[in-house]
N, C-alpha and C. Protein backbone atom coordinates (compact mmCIF):
# COMPACT_ATOMS: atom_id res chain seq x y z
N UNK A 1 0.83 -1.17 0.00
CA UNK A 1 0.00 0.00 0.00
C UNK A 1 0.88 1.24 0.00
N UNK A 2 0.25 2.04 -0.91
CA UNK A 2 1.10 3.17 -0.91
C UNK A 2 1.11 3.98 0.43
N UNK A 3 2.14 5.14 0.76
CA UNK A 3 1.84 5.20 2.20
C UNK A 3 2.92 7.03 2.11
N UNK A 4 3.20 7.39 0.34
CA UNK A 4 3.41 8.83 0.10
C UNK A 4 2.88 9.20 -1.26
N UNK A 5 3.28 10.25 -1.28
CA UNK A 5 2.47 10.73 -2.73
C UNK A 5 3.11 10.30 -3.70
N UNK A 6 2.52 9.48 -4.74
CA UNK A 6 3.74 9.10 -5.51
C UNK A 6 3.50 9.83 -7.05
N UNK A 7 2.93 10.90 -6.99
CA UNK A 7 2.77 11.56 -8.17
C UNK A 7 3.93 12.62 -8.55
N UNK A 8 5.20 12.58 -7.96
CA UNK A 8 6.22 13.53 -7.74
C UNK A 8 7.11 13.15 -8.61
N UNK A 9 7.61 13.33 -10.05
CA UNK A 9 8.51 13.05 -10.73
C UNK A 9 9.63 13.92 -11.10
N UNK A 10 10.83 13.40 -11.55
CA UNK A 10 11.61 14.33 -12.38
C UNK A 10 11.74 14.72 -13.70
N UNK A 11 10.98 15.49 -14.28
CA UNK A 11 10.24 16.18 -15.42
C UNK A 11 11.61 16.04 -16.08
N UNK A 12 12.85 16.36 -15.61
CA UNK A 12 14.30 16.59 -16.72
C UNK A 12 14.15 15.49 -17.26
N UNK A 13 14.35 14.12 -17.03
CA UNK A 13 13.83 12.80 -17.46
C UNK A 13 13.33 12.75 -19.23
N UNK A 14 12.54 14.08 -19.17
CA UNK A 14 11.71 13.87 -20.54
C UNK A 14 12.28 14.99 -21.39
N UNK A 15 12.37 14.49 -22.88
CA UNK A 15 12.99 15.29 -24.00
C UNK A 15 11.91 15.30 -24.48
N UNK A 16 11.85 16.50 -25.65
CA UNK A 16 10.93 16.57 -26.62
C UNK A 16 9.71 15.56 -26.69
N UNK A 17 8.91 16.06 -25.91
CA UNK A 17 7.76 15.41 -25.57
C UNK A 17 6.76 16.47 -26.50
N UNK A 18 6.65 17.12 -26.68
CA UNK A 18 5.70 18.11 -27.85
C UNK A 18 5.43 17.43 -28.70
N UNK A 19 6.08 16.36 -29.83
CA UNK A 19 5.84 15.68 -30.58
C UNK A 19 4.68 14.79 -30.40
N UNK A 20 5.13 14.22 -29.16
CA UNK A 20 4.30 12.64 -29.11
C UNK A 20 3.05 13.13 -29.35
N UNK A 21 2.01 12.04 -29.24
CA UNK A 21 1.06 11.75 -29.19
C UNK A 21 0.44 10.85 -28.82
N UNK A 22 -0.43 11.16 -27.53
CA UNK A 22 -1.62 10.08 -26.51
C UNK A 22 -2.69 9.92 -27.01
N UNK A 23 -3.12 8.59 -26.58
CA UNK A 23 -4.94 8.54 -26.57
C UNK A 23 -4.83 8.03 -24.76
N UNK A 24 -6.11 8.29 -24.62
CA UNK A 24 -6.83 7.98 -23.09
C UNK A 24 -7.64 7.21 -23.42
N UNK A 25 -7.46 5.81 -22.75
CA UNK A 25 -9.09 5.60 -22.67
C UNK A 25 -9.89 5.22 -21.18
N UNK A 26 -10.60 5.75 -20.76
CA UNK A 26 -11.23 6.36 -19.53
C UNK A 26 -12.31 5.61 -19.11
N UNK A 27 -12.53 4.95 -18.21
CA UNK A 27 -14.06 4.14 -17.71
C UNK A 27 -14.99 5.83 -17.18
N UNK A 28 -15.86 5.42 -17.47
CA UNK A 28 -17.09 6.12 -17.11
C UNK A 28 -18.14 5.89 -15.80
N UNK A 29 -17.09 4.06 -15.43
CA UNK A 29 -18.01 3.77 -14.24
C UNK A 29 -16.77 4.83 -12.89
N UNK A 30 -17.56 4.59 -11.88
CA UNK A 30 -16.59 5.56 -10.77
C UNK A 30 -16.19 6.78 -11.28
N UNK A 31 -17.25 7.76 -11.81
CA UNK A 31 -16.70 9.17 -12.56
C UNK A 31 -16.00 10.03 -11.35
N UNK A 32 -16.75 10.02 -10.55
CA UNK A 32 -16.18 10.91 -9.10
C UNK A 32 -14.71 10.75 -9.28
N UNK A 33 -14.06 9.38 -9.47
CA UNK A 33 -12.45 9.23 -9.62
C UNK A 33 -12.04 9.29 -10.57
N UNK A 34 -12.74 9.14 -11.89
CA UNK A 34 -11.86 8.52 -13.30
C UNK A 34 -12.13 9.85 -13.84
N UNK A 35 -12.76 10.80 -13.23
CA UNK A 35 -12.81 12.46 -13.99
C UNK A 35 -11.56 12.59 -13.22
N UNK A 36 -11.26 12.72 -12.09
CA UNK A 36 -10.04 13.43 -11.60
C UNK A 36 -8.50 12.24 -12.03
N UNK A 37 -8.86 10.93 -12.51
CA UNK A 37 -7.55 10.46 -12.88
C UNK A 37 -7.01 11.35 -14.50
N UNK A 38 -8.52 11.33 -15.57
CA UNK A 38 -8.06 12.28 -16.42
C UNK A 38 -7.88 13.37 -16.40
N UNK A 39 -8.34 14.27 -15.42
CA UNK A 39 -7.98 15.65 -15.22
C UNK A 39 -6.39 15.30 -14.91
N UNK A 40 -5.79 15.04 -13.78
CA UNK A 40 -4.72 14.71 -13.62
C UNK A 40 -3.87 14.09 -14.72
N UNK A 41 -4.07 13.50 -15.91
CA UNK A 41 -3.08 12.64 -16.63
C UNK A 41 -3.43 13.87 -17.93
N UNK A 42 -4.49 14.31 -18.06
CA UNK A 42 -4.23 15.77 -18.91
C UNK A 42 -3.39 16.54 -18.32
N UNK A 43 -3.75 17.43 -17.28
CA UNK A 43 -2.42 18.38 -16.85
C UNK A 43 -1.26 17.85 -16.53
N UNK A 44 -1.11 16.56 -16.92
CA UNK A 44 0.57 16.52 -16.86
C UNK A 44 1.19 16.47 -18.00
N UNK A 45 0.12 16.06 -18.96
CA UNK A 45 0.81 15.97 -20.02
C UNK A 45 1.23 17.37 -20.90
N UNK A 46 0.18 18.19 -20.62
CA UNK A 46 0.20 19.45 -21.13
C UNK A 46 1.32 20.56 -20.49
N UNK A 47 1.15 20.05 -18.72
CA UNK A 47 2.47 20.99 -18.43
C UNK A 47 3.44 20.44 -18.90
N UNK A 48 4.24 19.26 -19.74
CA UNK A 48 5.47 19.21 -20.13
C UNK A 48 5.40 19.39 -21.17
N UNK A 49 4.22 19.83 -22.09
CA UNK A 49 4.33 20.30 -23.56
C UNK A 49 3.35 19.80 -24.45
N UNK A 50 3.07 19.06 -24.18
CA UNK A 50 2.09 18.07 -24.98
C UNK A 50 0.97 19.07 -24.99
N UNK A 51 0.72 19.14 -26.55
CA UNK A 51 -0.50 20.27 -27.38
C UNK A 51 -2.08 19.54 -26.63
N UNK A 52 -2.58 20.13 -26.55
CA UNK A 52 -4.24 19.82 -26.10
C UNK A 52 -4.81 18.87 -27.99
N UNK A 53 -4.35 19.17 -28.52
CA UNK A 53 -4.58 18.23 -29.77
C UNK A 53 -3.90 16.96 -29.71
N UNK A 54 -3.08 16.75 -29.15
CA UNK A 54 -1.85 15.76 -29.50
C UNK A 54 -2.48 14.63 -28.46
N UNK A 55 -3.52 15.07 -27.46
CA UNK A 55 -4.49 13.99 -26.87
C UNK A 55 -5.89 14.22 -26.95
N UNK A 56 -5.93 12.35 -27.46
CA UNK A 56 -7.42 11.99 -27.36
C UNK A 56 -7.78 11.28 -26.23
N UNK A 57 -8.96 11.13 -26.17
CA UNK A 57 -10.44 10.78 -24.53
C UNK A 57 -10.96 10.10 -25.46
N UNK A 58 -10.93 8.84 -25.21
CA UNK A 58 -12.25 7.66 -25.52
C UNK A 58 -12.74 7.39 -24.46
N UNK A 59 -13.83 7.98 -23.96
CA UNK A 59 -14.69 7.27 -22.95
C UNK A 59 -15.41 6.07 -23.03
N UNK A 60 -15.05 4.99 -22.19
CA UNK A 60 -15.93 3.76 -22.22
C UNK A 60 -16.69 3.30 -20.88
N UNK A 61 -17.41 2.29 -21.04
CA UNK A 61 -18.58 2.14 -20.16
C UNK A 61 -17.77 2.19 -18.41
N UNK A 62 -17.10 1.13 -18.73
CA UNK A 62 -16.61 0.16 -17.71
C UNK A 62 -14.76 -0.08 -17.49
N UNK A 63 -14.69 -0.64 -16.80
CA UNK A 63 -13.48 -0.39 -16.72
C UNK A 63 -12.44 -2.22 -17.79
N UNK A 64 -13.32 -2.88 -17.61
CA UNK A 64 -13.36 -4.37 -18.30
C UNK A 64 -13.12 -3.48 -19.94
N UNK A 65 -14.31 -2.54 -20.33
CA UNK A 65 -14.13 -2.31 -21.99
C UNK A 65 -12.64 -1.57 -22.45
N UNK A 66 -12.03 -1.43 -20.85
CA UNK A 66 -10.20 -0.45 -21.48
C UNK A 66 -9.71 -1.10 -22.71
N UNK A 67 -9.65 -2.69 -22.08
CA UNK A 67 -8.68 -3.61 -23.14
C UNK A 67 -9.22 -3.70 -24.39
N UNK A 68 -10.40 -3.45 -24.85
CA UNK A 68 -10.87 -3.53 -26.26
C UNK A 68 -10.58 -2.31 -26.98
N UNK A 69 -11.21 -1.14 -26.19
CA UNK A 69 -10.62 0.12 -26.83
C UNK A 69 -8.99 0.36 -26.90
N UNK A 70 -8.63 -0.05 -26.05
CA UNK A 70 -6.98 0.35 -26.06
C UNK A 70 -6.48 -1.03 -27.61
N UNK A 71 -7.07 -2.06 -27.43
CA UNK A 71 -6.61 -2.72 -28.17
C UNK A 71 -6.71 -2.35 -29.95
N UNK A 72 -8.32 -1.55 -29.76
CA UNK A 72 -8.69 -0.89 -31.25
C UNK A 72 -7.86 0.09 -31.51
N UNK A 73 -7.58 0.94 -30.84
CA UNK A 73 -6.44 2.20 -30.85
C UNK A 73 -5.45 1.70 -31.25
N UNK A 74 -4.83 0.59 -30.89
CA UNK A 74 -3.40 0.45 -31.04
C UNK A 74 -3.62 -0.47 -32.82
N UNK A 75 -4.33 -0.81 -32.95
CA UNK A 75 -4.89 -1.38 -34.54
C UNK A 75 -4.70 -0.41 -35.61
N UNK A 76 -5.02 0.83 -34.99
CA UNK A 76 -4.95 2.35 -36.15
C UNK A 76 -3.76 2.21 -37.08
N UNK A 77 -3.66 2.67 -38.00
CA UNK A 77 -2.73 3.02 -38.54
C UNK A 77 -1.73 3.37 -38.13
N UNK A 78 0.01 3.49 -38.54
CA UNK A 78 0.58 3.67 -37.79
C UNK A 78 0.92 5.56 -37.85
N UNK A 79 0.65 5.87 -38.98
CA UNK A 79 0.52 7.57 -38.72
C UNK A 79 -1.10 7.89 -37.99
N UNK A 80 -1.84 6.94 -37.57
CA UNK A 80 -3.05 7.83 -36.88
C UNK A 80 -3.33 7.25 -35.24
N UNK A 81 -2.03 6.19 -35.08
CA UNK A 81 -1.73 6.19 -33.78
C UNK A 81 -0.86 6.45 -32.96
N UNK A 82 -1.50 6.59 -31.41
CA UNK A 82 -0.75 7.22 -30.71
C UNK A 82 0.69 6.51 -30.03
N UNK A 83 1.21 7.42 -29.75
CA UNK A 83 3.21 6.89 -28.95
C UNK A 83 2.95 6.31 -27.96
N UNK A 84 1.87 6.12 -27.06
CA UNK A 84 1.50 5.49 -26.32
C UNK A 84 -0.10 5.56 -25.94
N UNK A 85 -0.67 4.63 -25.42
CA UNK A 85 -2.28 4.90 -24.56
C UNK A 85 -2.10 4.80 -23.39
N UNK A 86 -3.12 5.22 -23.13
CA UNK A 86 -2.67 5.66 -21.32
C UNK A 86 -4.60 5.00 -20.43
N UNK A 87 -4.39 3.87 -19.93
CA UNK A 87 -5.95 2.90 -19.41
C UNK A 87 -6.35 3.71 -18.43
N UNK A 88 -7.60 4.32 -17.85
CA UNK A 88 -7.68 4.09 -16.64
C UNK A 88 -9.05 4.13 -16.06
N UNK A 89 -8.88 3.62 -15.10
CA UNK A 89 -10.14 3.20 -14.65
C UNK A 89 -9.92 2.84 -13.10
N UNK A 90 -11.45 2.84 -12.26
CA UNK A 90 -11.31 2.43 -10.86
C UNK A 90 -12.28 1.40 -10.74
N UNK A 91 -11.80 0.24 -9.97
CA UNK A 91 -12.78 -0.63 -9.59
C UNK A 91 -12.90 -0.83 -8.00
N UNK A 92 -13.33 -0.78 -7.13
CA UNK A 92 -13.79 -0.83 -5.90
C UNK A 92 -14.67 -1.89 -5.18
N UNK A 93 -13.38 -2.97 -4.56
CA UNK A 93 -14.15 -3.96 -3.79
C UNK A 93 -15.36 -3.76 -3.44
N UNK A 94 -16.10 -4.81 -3.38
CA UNK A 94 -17.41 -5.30 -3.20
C UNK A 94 -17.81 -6.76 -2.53
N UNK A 95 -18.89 -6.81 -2.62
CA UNK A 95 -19.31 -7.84 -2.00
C UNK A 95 -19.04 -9.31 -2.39
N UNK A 96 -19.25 -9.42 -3.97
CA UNK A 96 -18.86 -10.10 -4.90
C UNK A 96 -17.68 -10.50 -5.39
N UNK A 97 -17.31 -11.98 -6.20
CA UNK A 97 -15.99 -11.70 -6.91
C UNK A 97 -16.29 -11.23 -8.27
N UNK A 98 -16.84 -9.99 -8.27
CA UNK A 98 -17.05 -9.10 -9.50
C UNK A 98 -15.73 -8.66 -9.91
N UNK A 99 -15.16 -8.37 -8.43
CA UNK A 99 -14.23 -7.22 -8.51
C UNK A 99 -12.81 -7.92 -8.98
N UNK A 100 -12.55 -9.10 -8.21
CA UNK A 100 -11.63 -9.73 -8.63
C UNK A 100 -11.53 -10.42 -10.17
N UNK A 101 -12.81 -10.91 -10.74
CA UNK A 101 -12.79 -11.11 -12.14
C UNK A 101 -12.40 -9.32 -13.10
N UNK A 102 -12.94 -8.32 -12.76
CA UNK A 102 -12.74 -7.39 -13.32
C UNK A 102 -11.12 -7.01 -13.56
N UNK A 103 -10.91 -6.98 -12.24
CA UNK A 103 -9.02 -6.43 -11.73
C UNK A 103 -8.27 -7.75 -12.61
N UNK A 104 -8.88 -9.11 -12.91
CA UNK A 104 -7.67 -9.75 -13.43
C UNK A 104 -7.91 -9.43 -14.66
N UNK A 105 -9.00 -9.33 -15.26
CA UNK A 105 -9.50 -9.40 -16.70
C UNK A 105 -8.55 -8.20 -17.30
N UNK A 106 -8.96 -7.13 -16.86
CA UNK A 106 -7.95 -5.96 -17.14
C UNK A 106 -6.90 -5.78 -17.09
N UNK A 107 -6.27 -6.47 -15.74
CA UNK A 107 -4.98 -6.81 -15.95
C UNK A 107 -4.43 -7.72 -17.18
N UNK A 108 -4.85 -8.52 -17.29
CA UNK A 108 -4.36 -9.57 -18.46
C UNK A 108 -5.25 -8.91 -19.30
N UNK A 109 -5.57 -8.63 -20.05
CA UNK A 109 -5.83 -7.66 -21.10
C UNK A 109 -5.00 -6.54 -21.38
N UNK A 110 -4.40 -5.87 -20.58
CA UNK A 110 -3.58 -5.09 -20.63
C UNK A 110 -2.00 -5.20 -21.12
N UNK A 111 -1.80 -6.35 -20.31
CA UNK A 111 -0.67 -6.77 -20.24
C UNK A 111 -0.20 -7.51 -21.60
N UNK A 112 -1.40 -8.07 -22.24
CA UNK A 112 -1.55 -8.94 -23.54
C UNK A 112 -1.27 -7.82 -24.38
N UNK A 113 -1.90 -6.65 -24.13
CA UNK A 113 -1.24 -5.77 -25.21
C UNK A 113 -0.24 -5.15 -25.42
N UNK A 114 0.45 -4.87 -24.46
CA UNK A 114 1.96 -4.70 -23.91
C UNK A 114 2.75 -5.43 -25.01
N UNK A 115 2.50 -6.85 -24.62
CA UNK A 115 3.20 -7.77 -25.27
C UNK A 115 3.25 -8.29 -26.54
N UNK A 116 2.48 -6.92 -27.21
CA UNK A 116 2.31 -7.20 -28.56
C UNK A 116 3.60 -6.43 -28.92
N UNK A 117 4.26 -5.11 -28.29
CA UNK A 117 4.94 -4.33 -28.36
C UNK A 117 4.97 -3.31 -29.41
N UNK A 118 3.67 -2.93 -30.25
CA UNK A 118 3.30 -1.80 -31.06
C UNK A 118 3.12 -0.58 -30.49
N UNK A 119 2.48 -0.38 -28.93
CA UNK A 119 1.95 0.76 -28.67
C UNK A 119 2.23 0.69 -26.80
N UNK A 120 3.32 1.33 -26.45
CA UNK A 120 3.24 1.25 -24.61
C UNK A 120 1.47 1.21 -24.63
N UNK A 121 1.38 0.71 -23.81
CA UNK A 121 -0.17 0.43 -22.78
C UNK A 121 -0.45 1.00 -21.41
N UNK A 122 -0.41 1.81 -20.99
CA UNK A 122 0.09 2.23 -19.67
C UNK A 122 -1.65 1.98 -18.75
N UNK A 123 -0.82 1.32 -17.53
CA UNK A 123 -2.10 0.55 -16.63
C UNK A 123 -2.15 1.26 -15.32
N UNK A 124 -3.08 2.11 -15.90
CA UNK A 124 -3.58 3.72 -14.62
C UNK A 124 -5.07 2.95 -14.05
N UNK A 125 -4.75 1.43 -13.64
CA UNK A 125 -6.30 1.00 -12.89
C UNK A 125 -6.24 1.64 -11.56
N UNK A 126 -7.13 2.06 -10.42
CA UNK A 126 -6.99 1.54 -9.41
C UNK A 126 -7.96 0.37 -9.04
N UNK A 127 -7.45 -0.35 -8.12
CA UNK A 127 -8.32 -1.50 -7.78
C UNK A 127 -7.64 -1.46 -6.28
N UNK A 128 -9.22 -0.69 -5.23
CA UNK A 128 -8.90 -0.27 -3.83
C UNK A 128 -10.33 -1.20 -3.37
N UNK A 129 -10.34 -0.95 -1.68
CA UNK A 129 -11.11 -1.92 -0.82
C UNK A 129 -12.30 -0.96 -0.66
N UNK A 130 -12.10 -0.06 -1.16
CA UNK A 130 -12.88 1.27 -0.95
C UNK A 130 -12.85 2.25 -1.63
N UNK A 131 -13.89 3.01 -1.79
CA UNK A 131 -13.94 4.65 -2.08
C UNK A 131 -13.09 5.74 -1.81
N UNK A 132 -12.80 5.54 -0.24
CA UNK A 132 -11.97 6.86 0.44
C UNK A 132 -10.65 6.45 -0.32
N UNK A 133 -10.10 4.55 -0.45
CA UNK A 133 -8.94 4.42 -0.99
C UNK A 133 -8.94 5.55 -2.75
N UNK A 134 -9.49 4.83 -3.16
CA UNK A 134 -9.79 5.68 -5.03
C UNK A 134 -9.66 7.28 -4.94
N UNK A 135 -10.17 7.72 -3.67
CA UNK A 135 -10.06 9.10 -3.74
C UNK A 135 -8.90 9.55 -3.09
N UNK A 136 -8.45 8.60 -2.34
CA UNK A 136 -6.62 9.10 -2.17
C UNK A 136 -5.75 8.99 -2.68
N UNK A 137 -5.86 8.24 -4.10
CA UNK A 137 -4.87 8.48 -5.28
C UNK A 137 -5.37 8.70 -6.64
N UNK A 138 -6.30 9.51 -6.33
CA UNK A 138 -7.07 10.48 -7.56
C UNK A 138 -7.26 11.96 -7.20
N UNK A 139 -6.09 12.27 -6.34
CA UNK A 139 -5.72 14.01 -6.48
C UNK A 139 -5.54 14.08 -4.96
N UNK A 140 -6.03 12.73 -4.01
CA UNK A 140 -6.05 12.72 -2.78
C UNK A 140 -4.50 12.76 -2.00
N UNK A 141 -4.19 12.55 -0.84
CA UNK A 141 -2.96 12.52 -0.49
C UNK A 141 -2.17 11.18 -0.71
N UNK A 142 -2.49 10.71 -1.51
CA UNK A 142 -1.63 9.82 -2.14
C UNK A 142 -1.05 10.22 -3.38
N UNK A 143 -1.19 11.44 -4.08
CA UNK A 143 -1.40 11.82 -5.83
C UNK A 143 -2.50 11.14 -6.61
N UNK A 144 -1.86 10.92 -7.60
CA UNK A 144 -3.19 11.24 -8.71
C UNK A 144 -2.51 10.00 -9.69
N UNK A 145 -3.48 8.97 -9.24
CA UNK A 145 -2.92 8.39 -10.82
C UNK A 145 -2.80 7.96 -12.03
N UNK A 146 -3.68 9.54 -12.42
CA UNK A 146 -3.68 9.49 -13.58
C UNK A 146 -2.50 10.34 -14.19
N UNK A 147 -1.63 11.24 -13.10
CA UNK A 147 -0.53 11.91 -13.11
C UNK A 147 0.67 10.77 -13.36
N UNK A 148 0.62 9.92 -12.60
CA UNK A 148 1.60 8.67 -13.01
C UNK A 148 1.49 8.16 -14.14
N UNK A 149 0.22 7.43 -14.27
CA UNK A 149 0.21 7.04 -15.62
C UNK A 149 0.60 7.98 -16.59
N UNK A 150 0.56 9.30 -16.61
CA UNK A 150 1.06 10.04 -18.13
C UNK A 150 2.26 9.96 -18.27
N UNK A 151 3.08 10.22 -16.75
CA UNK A 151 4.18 10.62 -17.05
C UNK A 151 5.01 9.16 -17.43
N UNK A 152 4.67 7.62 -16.91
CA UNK A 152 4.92 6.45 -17.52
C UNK A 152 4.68 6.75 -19.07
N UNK A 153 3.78 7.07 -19.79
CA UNK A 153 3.46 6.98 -21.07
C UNK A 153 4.34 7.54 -21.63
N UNK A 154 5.16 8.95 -21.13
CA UNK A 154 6.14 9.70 -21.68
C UNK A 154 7.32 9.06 -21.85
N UNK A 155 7.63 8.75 -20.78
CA UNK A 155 8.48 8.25 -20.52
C UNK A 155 8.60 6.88 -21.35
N UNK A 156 7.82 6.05 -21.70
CA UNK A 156 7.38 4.57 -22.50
C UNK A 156 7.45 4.76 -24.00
N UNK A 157 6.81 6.19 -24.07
CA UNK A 157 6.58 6.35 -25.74
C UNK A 157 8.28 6.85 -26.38
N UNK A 158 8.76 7.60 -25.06
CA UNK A 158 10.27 8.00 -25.68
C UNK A 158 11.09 6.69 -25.98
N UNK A 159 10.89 6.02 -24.84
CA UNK A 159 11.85 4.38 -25.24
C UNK A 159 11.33 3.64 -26.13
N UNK A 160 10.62 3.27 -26.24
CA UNK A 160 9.70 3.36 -27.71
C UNK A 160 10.16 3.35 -29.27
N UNK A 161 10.79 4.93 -29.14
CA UNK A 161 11.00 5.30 -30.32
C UNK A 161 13.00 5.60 -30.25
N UNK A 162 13.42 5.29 -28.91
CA UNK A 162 15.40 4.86 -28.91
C UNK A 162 15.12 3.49 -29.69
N UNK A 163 14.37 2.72 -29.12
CA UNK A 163 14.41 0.99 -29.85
C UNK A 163 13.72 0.49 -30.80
C-alpha cells in the first residue's frame, strides 16, 4: 500500500515530448475518480508540452471495456496512432468476486497488449477496498494516478522510439 504521494517526478527525465502523441481511454463507471484520474493525466501531459490536440479521450462504459478500446487504438494506422495509450479506470471492492474477475480481466488484457509491443499500454487502474482508498490516489494525499500514468506513457513512448 502506498503510504506517500507518488505523483512527484523528475520532469528533466523527458525530452521533446511536444511531438508525441496520446490517446486515453477512460471508464465512465466511478466518474467521481476517473474524472479526476483524467484531469490529472491531462495536466501533466500538457504541463510538459504536450498540445491539447496531441491527446485523445475515448470514454468507455466500464473499466473491463479499457482492453478492447486500447486494443482498437493500437490497430490504427501507424501515422493515426498514438506513442502510447494511457488505461484508466477504478474498480472498488465489493461484496462479490465481481471485482476480482474485473481487476484480473484488465490486468491480463492489458498486459496482452503490452506484449504485442506496437503501442506502450500504460495501466492507470486503481483497484482499492474502498472509495476513500480511489479518492486518495485520484488528487487525494496519495497523488493522482492518472498523473503517473502520463508521465509512464512519456516516458514509454520515448523508449519506444530509442528501440
Amino acid at each position: 500500500m502506498a503510504t506517500k504521494n507518488l505523483s512527484e517526478f523528475d520532469s528533466s527525465t523527458l525530452h521533446d515530448v511536444a511531438a508525441l502523441r496520446f490517446d486515453i481511454v477512460v471508464s465512465k463507471w466511478n466518474e467521481p475518480v476517473t474524472d479526476k484520474l483524467l484531469e490529472g493525466a491531462v495536466d501533466c501531459l500538457t504541463s510538459q508540452g504536450v498540445p491539447q490536440d496531441h491527446i485523445r479521450v475515448f470514454p468507455v462504459p466500464g473499466s473491463f471495456e479499457l482492453v478492447y478500446a486500447a486494443a482498437r487504438l493500437m490497430e490504427r494506422p501507424s501515422g493515426q496512432r498514438a506513442d502510447a495509450i494511457i488505461a484508466l479506470g477504478c474498480v472498488v471492492r465489493g461484496g462479490t468476486p465481481h471485482f476480482d474477475y474485473v481487476c484480473q480481466g484488465v490486468t491480463r488484457g492489458l498486459s496482452e497488449l503490452n506484449a504485442r509491443g506496437q503501442v506502450p499500454v500504460i495501466f492507470g487502474l486503481l483497484t482499492t477496498d474502498d472509495m476513500q482508498q480511489s479518492l486518495d490516489r485520484a488528487g487525494g494525499i496519495y497523488g493522482n494516478k492518472g498523473v503517473e500514468a502520463a508521465y509512464t506513457a512519456m516516458e514509454m513512448a520515448q523508449l519506444s522510439h530509442r528501440i
